[in-house]
PDB file of N, CA and C in Angstrom:
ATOM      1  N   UNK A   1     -11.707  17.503  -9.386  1.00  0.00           N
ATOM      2  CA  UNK A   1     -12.257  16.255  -8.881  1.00  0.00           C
ATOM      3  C   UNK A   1     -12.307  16.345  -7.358  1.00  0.00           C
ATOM      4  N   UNK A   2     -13.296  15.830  -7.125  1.00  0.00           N
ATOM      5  CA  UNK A   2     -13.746  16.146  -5.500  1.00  0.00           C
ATOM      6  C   UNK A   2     -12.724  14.726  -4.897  1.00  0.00           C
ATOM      7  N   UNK A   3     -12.912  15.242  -3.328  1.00  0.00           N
ATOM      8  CA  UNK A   3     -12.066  13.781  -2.879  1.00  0.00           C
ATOM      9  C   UNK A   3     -13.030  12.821  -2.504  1.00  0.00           C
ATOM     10  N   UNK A   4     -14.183  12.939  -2.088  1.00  0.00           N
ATOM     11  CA  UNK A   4     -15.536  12.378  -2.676  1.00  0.00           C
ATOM     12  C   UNK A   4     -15.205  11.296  -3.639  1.00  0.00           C
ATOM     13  N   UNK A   5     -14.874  11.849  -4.802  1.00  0.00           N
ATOM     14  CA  UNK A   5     -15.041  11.395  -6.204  1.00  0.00           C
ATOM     15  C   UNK A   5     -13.593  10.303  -6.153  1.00  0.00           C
ATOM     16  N   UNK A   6     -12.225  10.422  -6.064  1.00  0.00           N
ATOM     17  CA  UNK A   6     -11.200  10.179  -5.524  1.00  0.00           C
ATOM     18  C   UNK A   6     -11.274   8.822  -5.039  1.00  0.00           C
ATOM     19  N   UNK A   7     -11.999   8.715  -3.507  1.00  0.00           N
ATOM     20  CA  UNK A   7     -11.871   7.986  -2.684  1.00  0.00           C
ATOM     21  C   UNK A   7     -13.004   6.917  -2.986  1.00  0.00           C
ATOM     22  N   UNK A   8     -13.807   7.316  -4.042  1.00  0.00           N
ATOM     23  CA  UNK A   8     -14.944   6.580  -4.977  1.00  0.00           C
ATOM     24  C   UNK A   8     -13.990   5.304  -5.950  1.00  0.00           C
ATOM     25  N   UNK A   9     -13.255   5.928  -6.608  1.00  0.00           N
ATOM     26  CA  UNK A   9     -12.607   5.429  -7.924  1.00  0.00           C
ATOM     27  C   UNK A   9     -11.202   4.763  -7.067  1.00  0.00           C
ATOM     28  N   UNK A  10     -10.914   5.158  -6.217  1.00  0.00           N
ATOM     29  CA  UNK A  10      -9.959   4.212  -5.580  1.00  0.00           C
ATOM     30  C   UNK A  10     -10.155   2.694  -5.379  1.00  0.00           C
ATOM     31  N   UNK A  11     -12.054   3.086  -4.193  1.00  0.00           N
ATOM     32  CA  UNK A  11     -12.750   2.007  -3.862  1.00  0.00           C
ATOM     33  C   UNK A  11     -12.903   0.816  -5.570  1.00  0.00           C
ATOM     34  N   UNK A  12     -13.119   1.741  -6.091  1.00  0.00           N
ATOM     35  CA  UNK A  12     -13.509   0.526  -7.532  1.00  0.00           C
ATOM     36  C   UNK A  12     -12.462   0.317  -8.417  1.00  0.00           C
ATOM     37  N   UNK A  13     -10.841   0.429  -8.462  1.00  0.00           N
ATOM     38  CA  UNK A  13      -9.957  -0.074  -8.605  1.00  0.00           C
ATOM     39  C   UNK A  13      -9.809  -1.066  -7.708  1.00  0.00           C
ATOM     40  N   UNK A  14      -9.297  -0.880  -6.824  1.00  0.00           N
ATOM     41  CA  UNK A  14      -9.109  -2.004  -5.809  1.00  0.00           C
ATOM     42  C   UNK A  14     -10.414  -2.645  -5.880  1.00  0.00           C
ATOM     43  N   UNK A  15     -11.926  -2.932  -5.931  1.00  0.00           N
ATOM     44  CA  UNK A  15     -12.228  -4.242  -6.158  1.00  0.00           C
ATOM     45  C   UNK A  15     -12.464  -4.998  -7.607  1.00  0.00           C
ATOM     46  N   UNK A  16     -12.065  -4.055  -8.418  1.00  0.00           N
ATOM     47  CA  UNK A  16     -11.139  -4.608 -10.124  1.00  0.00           C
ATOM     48  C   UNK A  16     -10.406  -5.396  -9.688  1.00  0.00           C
ATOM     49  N   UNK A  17      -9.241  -5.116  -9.074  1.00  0.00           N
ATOM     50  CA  UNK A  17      -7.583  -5.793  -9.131  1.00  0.00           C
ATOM     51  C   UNK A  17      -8.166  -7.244  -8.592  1.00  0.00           C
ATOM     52  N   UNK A  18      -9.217  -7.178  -7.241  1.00  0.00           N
ATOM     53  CA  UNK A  18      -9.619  -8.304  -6.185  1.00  0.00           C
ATOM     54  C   UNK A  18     -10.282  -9.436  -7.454  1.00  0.00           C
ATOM     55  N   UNK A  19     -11.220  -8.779  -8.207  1.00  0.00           N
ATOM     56  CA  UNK A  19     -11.867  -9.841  -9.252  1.00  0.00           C
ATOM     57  C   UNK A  19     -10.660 -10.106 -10.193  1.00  0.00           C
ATOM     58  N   UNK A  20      -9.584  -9.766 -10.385  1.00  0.00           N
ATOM     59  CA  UNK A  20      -8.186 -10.053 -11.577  1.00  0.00           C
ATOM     60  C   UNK A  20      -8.142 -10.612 -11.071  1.00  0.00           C
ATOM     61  N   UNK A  21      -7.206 -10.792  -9.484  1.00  0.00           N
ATOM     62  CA  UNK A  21      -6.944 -12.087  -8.573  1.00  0.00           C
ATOM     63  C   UNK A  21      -7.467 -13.094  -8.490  1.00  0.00           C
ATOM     64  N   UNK A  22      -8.980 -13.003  -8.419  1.00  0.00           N
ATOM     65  CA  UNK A  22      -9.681 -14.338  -8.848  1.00  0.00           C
ATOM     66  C   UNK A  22      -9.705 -14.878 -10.109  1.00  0.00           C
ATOM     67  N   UNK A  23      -9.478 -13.891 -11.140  1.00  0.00           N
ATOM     68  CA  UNK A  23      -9.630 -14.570 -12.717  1.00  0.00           C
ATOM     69  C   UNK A  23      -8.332 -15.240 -12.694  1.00  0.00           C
ATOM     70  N   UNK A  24      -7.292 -14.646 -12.028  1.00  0.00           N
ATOM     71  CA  UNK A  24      -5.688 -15.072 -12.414  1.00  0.00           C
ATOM     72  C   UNK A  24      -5.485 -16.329 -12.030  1.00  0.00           C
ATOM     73  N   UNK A  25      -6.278 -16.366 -11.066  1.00  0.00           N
ATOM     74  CA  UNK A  25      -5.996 -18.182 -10.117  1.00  0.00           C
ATOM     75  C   UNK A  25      -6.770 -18.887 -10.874  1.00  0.00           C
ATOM     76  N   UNK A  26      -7.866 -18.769 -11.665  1.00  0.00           N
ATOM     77  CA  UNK A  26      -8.231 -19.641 -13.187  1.00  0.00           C
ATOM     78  C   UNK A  26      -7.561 -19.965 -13.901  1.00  0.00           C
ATOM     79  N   UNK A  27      -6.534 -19.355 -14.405  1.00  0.00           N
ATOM     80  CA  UNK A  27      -5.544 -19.413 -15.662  1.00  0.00           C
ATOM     81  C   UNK A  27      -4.204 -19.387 -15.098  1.00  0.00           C
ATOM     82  N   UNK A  28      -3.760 -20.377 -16.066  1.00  0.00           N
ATOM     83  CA  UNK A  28      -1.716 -20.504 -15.551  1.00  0.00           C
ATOM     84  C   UNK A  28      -1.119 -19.208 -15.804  1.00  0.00           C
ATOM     85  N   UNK A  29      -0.330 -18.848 -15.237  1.00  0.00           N
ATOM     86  CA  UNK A  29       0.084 -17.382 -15.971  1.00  0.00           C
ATOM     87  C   UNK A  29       1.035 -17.597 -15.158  1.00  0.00           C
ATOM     88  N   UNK A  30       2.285 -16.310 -15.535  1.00  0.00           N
ATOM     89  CA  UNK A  30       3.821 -16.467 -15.053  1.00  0.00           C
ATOM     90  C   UNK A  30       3.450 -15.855 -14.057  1.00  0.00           C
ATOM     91  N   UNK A  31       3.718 -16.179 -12.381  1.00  0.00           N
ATOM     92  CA  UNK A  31       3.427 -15.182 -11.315  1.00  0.00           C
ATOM     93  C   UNK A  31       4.642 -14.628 -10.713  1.00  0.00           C
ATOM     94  N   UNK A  32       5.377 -14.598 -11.554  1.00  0.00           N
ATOM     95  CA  UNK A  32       6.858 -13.237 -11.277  1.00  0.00           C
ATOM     96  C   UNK A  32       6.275 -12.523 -12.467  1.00  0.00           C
ATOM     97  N   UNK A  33       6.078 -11.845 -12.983  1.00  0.00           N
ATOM     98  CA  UNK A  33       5.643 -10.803 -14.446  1.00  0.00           C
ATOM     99  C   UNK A  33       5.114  -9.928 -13.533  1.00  0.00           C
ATOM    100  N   UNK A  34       5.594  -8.637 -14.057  1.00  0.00           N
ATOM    101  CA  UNK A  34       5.377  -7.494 -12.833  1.00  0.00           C
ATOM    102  C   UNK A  34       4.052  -6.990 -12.612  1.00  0.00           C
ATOM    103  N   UNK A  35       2.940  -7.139 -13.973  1.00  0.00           N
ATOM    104  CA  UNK A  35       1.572  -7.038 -13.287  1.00  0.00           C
ATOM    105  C   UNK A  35       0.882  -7.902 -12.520  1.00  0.00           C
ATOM    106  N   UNK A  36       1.142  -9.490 -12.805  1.00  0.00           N
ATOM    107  CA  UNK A  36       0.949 -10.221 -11.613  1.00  0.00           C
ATOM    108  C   UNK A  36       1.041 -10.233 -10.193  1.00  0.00           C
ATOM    109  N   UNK A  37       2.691  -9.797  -9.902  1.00  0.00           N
ATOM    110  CA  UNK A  37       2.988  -9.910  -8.692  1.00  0.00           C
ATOM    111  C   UNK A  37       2.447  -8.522  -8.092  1.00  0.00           C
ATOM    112  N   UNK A  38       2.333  -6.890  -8.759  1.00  0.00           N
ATOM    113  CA  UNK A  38       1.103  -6.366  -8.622  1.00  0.00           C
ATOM    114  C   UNK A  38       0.502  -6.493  -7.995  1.00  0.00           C
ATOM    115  N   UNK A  39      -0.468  -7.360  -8.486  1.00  0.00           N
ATOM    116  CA  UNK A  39      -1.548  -7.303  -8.570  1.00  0.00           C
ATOM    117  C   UNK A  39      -1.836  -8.812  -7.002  1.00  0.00           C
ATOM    118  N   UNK A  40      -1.194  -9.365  -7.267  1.00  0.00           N
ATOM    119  CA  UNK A  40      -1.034 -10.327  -6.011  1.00  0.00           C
ATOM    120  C   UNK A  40      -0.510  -9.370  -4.594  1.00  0.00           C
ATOM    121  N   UNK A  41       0.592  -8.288  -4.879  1.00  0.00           N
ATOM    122  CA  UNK A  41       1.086  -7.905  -3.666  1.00  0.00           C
ATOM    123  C   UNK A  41      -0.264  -7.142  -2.877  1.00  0.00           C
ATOM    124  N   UNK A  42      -0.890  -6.282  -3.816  1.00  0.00           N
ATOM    125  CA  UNK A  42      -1.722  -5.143  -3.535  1.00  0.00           C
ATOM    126  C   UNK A  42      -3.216  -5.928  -2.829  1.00  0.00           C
ATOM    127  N   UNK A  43      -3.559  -7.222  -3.282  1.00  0.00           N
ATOM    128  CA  UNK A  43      -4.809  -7.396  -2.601  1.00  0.00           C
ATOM    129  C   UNK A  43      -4.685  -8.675  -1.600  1.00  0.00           C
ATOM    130  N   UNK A  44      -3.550  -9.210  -1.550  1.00  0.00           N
ATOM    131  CA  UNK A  44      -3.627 -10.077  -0.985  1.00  0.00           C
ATOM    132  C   UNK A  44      -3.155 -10.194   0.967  1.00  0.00           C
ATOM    133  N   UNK A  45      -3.438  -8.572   1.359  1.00  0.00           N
ATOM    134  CA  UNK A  45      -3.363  -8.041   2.903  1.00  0.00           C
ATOM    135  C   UNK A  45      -4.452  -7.975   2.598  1.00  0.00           C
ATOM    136  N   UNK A  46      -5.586  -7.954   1.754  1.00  0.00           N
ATOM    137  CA  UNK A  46      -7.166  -7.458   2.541  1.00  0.00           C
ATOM    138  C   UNK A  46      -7.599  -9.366   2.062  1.00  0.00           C
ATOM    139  N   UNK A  47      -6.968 -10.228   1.359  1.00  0.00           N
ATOM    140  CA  UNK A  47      -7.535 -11.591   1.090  1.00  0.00           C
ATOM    141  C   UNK A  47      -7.269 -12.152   1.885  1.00  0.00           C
ATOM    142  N   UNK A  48      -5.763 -12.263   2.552  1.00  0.00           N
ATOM    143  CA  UNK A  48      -5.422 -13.563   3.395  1.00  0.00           C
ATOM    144  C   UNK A  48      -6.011 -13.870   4.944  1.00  0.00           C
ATOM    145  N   UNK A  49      -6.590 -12.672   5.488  1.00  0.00           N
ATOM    146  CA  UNK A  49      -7.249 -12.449   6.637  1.00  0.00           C
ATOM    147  C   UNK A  49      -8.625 -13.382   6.395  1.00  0.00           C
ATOM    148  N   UNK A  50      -9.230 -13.227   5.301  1.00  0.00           N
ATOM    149  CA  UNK A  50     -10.077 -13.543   5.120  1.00  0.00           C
ATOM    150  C   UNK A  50     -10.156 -15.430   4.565  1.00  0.00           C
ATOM    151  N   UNK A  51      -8.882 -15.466   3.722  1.00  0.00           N
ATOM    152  CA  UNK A  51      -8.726 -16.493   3.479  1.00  0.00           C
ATOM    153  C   UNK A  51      -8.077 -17.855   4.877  1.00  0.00           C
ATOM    154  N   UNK A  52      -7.957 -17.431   5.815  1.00  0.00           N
ATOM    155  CA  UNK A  52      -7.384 -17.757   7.127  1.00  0.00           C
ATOM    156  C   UNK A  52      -8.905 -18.257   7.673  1.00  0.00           C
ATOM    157  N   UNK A  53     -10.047 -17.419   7.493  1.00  0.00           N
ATOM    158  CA  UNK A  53     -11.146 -17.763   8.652  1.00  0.00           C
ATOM    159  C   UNK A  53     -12.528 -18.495   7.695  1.00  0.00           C
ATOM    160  N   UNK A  54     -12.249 -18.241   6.380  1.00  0.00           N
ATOM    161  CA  UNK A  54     -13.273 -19.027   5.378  1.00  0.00           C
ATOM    162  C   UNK A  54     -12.200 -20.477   4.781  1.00  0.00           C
ATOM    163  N   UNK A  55     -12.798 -21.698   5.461  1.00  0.00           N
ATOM    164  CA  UNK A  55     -12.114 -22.719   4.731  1.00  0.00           C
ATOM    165  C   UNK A  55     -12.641 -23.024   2.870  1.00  0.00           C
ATOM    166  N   UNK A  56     -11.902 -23.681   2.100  1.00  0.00           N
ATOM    167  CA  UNK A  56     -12.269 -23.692   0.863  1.00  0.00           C
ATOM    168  C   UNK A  56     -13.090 -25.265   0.512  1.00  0.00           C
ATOM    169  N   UNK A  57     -14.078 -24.730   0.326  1.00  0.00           N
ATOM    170  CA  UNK A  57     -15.230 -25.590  -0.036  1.00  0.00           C
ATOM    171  C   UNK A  57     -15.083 -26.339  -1.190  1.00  0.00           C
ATOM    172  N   UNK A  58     -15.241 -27.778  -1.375  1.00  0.00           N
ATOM    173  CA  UNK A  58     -15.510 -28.432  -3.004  1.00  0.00           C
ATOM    174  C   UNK A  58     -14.544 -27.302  -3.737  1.00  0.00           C
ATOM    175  N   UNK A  59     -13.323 -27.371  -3.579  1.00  0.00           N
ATOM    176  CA  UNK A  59     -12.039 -26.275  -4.180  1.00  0.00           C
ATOM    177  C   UNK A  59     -12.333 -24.719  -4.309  1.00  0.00           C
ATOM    178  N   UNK A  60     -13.649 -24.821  -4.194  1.00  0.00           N
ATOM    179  CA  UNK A  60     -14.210 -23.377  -4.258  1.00  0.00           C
ATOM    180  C   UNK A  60     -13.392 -22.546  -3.177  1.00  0.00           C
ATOM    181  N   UNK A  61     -13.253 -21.418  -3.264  1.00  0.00           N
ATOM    182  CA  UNK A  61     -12.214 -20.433  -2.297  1.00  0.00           C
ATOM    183  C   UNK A  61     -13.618 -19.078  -2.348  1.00  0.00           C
ATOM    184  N   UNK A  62     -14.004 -18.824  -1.361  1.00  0.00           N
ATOM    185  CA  UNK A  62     -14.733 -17.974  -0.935  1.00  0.00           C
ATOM    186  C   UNK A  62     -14.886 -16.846  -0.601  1.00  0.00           C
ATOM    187  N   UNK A  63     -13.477 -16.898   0.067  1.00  0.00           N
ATOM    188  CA  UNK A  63     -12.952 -15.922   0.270  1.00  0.00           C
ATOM    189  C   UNK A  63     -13.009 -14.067   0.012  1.00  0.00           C
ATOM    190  N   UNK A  64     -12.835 -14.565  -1.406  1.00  0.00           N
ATOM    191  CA  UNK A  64     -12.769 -13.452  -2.154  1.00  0.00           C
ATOM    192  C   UNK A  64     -13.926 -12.089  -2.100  1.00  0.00           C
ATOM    193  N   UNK A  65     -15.503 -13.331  -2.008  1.00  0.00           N
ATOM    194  CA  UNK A  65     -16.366 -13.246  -2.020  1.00  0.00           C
ATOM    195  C   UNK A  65     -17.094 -11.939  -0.794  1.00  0.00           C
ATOM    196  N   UNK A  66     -16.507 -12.687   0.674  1.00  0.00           N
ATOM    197  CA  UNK A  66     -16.272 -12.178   1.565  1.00  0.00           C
ATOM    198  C   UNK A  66     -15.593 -10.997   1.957  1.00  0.00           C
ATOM    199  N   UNK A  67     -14.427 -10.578   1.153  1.00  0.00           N
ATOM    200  CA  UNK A  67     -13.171  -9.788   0.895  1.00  0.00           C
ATOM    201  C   UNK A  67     -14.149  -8.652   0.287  1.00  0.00           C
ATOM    202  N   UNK A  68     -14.662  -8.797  -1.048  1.00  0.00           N
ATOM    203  CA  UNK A  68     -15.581  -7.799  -1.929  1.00  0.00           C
ATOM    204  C   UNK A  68     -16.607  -7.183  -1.066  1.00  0.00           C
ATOM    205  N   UNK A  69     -17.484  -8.119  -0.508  1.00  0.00           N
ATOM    206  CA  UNK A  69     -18.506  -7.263   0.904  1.00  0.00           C
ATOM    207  C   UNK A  69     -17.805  -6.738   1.636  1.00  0.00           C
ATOM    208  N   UNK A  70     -16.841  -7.147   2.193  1.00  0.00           N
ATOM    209  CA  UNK A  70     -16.152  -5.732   3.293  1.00  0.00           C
ATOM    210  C   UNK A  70     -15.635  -4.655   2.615  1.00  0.00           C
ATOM    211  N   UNK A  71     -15.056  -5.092   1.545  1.00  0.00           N
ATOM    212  CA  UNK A  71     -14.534  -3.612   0.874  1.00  0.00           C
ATOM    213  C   UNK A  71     -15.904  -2.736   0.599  1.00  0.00           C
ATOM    214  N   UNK A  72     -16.915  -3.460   0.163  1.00  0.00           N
ATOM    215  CA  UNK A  72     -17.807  -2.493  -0.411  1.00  0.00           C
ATOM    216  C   UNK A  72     -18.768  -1.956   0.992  1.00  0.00           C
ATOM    217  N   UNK A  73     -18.372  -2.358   2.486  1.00  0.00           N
ATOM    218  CA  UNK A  73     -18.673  -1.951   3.538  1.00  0.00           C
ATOM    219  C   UNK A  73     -18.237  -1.051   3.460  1.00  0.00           C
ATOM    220  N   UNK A  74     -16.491  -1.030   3.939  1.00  0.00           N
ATOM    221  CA  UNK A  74     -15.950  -0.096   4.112  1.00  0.00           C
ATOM    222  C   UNK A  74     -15.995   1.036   3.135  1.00  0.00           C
ATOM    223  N   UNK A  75     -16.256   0.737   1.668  1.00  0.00           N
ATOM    224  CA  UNK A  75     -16.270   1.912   1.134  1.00  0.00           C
ATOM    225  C   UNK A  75     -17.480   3.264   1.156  1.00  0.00           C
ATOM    226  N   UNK A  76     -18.650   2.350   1.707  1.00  0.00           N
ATOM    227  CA  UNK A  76     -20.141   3.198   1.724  1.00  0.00           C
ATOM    228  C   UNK A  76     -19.696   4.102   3.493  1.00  0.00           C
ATOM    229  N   UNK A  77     -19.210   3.729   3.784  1.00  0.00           N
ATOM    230  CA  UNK A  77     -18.778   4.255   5.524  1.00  0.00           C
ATOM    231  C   UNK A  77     -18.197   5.433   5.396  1.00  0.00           C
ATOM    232  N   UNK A  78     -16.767   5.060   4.388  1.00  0.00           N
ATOM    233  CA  UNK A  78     -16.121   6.003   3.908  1.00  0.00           C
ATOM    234  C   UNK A  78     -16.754   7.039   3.580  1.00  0.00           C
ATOM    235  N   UNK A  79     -17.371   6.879   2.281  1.00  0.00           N
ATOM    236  CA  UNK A  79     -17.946   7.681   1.498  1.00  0.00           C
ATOM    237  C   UNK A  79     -19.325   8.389   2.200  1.00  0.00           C
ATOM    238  N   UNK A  80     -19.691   7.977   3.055  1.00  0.00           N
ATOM    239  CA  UNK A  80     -20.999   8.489   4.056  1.00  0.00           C
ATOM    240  C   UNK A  80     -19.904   9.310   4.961  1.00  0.00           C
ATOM    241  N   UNK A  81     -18.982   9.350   5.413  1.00  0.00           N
ATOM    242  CA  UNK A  81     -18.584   9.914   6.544  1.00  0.00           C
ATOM    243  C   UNK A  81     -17.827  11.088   5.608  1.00  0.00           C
ATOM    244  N   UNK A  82     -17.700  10.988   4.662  1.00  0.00           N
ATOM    245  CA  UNK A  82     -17.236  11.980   3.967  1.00  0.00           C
ATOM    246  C   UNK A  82     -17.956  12.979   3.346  1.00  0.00           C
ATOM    247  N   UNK A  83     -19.615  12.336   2.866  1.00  0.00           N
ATOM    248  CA  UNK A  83     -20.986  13.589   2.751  1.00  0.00           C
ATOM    249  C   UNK A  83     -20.890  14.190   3.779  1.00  0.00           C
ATOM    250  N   UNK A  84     -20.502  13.225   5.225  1.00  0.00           N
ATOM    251  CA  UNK A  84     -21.257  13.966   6.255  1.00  0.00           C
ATOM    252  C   UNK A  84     -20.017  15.115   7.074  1.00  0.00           C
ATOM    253  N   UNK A  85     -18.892  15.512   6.040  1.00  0.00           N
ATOM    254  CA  UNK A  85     -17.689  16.563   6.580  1.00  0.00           C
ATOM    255  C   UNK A  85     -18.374  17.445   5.572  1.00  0.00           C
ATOM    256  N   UNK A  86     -18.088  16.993   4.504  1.00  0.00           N
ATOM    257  CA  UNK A  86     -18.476  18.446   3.472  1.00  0.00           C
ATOM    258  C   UNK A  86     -20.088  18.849   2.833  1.00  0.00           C
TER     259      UNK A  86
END
């Protein structure tokens, strides 16, 4: 597996876990249970930055929304600067 490929499947785990986070705040669920807190610890340094400068609309939280376009910025950058080594 190339690191290409790697740094591909990383990018699309991490914005899996980001859409869980949003499904999880739909539904009551125990948030000590170790895939929860998971899953809360791991995305919520690339959410709260974001959740700090987007206020939440008609309860809507936006955030997230915002969070998913930068990741998927940063990941085409990545992944371009990485065609452009090998």
């Amino acid at each position: 597996m190339s690191l290409y490929s790697i740094v591909n499947v990383m990018f699309e785990v991490y914005t899996f876990l980001i859409i869980a986070e949003v499904l999880m705040s739909w539904v009551p669920h125990d948030r000590y249970h170790p895939v929860f807190r998971f899953i809360e610890e791991v995305t919520e340094p690339v959410l709260r930055p974001f959740r700090r400068l987007i206020p939440v609309v008609g309860g809507i939280d936006f955030s997230p929304i915002v969070a998913l376009m930068a990741v998927e910025l940063v990941r085409r950058v990545i992944l371009s600067l990485l065609i452009g080594i090998f």
